[in-house]
Protein backbone atom coordinates (compact mmCIF):
# COMPACT_ATOMS: atom_id res chain seq x y z
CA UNK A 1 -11.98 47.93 146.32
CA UNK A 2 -11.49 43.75 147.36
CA UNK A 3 -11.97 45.65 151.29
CA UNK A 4 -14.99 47.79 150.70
CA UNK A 5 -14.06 51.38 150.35
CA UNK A 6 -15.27 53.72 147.65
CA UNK A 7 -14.10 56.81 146.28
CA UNK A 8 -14.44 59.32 143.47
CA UNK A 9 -11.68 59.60 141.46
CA UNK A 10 -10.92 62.78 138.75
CA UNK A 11 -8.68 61.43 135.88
CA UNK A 12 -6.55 63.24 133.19
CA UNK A 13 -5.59 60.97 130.43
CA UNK A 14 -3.65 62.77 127.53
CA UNK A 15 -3.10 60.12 124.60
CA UNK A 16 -0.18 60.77 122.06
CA UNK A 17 -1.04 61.29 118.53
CA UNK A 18 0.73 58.38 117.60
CA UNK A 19 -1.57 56.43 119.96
CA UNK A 20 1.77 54.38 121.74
CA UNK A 21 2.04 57.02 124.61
CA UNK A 22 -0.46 57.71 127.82
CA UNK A 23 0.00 60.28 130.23
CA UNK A 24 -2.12 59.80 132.89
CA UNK A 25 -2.77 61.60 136.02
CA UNK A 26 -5.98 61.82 138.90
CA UNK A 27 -6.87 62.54 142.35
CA UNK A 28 -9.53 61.72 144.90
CA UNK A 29 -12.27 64.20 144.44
CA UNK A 30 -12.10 67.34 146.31
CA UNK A 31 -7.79 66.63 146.81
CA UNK A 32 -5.43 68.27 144.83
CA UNK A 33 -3.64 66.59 141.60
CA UNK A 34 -0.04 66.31 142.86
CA UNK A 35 2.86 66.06 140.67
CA UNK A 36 2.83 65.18 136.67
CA UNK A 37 1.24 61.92 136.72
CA UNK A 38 2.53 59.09 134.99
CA UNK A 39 3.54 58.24 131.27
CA UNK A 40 3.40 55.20 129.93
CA UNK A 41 3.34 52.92 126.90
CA UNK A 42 0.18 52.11 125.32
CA UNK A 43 -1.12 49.30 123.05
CA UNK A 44 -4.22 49.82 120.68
CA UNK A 45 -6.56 47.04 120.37
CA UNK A 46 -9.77 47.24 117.73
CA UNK A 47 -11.28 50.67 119.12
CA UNK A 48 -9.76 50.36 122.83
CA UNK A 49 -5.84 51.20 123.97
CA UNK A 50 -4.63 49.74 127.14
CA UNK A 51 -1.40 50.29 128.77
CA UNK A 52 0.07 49.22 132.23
CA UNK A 53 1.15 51.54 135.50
CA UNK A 54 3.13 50.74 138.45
CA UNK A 55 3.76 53.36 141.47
CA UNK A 56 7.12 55.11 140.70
CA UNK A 57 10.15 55.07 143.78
CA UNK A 58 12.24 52.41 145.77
CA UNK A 59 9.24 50.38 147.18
CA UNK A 60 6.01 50.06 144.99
CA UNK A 61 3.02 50.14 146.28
CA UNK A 62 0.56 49.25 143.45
CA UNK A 63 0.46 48.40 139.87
CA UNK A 64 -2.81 48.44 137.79
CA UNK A 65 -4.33 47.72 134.11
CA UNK A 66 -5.99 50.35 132.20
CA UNK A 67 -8.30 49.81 129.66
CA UNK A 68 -10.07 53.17 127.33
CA UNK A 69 -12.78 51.91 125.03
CA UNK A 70 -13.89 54.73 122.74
CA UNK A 71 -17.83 54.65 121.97
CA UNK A 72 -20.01 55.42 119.25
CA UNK A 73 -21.13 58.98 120.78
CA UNK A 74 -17.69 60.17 121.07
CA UNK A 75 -17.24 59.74 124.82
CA UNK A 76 -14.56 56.82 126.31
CA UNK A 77 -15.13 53.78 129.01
CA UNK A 78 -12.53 53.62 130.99
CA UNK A 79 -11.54 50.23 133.55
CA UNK A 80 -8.65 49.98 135.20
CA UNK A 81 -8.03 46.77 137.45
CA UNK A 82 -5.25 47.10 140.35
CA UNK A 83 -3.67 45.42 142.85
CA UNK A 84 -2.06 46.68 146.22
CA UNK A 85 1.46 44.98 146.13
CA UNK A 86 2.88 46.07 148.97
CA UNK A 87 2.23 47.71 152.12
CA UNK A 88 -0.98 48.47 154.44
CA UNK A 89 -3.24 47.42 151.65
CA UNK A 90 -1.56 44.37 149.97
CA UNK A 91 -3.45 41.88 148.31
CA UNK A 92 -5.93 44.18 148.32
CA UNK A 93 -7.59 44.39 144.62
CA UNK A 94 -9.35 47.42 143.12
CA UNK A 95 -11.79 48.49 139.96
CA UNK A 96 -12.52 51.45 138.62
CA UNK A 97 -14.65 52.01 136.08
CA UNK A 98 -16.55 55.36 134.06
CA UNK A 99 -17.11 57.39 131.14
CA UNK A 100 -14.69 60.00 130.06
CA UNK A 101 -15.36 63.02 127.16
CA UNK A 102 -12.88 65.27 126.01
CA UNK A 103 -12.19 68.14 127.70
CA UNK A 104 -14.25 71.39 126.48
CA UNK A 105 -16.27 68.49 124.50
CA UNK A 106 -19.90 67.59 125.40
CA UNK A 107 -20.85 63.93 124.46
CA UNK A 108 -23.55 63.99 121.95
CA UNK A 109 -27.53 63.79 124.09
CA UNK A 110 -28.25 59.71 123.90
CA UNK A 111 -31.22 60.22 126.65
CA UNK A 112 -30.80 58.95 130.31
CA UNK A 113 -27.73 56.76 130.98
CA UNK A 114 -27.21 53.93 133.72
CA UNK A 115 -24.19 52.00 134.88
CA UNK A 116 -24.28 49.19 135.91
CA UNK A 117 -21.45 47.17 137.43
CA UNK A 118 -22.19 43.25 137.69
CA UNK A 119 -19.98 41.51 139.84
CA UNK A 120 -20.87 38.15 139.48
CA UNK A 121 -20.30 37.72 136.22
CA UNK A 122 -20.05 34.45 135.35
CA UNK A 123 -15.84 34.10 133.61
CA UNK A 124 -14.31 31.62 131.69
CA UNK A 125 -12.47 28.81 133.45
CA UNK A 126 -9.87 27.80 130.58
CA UNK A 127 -9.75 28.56 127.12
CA UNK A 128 -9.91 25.33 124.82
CA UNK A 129 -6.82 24.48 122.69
CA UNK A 130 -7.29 24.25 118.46
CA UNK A 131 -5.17 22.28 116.88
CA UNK A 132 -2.51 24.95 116.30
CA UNK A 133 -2.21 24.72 120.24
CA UNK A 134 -3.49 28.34 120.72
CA UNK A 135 -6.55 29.20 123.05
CA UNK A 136 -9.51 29.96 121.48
CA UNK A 137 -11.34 33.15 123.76
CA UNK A 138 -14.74 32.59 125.32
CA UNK A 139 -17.49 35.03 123.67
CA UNK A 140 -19.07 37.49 126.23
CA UNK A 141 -22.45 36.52 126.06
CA UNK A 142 -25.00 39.79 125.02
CA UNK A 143 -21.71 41.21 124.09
CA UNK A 144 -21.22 40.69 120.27
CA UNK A 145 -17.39 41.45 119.11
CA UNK A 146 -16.25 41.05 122.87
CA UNK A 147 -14.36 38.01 124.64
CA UNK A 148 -12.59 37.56 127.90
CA UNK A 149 -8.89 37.07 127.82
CA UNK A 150 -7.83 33.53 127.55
CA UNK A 151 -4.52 34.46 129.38
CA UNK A 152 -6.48 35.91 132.56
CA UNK A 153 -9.59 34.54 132.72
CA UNK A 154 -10.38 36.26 136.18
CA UNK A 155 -10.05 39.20 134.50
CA UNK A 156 -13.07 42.03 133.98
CA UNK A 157 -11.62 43.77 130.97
CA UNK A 158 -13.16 42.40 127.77
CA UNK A 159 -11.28 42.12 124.64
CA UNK A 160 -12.59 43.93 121.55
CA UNK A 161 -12.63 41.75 118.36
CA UNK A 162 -15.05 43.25 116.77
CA UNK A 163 -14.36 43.01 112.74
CA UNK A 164 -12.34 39.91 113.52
CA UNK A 165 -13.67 36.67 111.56
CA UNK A 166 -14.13 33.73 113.53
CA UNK A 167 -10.72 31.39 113.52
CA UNK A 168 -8.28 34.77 113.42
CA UNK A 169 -5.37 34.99 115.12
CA UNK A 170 -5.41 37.76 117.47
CA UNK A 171 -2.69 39.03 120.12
CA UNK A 172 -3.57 39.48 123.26
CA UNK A 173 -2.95 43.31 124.20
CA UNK A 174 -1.60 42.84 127.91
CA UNK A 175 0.72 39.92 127.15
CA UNK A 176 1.63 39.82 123.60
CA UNK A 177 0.27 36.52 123.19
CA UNK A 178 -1.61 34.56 120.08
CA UNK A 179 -4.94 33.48 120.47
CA UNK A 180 -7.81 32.77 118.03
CA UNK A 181 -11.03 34.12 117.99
CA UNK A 182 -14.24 31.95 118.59
């Protein structure tokens, strides 16, 4: 988190078959999961879905991003970006980021694996305009197929347009908007 404080987290993400619904539920490690978890609707994106949470009852607490890119050996990245919006902990901003496999499923062997989270990434200021008047995405650079959102340029979550020719119009999965692909 934006404060300091770390934790590990246990998630349960059940994905329609459809794809358009996420039911998502997790708890601090060593905690018990309490109640059903939340449901949601969810947006596919190249090989990533996405979908947006807010804490349920009267007064809110947080609301959050989530992003679930699938990889090549069968196992998921998952980033979710939140934001304490009330309360103790407001303003406060969080990230959390791993690798999910199915349940019952081992990820095929790939040899030794490191994360690494880079925090000083450099991001995109603004997005130039084309003529059409529609932002053109920054590339991520080493990234191939990947740009930062035009509409959030402070965000972490990279945009998959892999398979996307440069000049296409793609929509932005978080807020529905046109923008065109560098």
């Amino acid at each position: 988190m934006s404060d300091g404080s770390k934790s590990n987290t246990l998630w349960s993400i059940k994905i329609s078959d459809d794809e358009k619904t996420v039911l998502i539920n997790w708890h601090v490690s060593g905690e018990t999961t309490i109640g059903p978890g939340l449901q949601a609707p969810c947006i596919r994106f190249g090989s990533a879905l996405s979908w947006s949470l807010k804490q349920l009852g009267d007064t809110p607490t947080w609301a959050c991003t989530d992003t679930l890119q699938l990889n090549n050996d069968g196992t998921a990245s998952f980033v979710r970006q939140g934001t304490f919006i009330a309360g103790d902990n407001q303003g406060v901003t969080y990230n959390n980021t791993g690798t999910l496999s199915r349940e019952g499923v081992s990820p095929a062997p790939s040899g030794p694996q490191t994360t690494t989270t880079t925090t000083s990434q450099t991001m995109p200021t603004a997005a130039p305009k084309n003529a059409g008047d529609l932002p053109v995405a920054k590339p991520v650079p080493n990234k191939l197929g990947f740009v930062y959102n035009p509409f959030d340029p402070n965000s972490r979550v990279l945009l998959d347009v892999r398979g996307k020719g440069s000049g296409t119009k793609v929509k932005d999965p978080f807020s529905g908007k046109l923008f065109i692909v560098p």
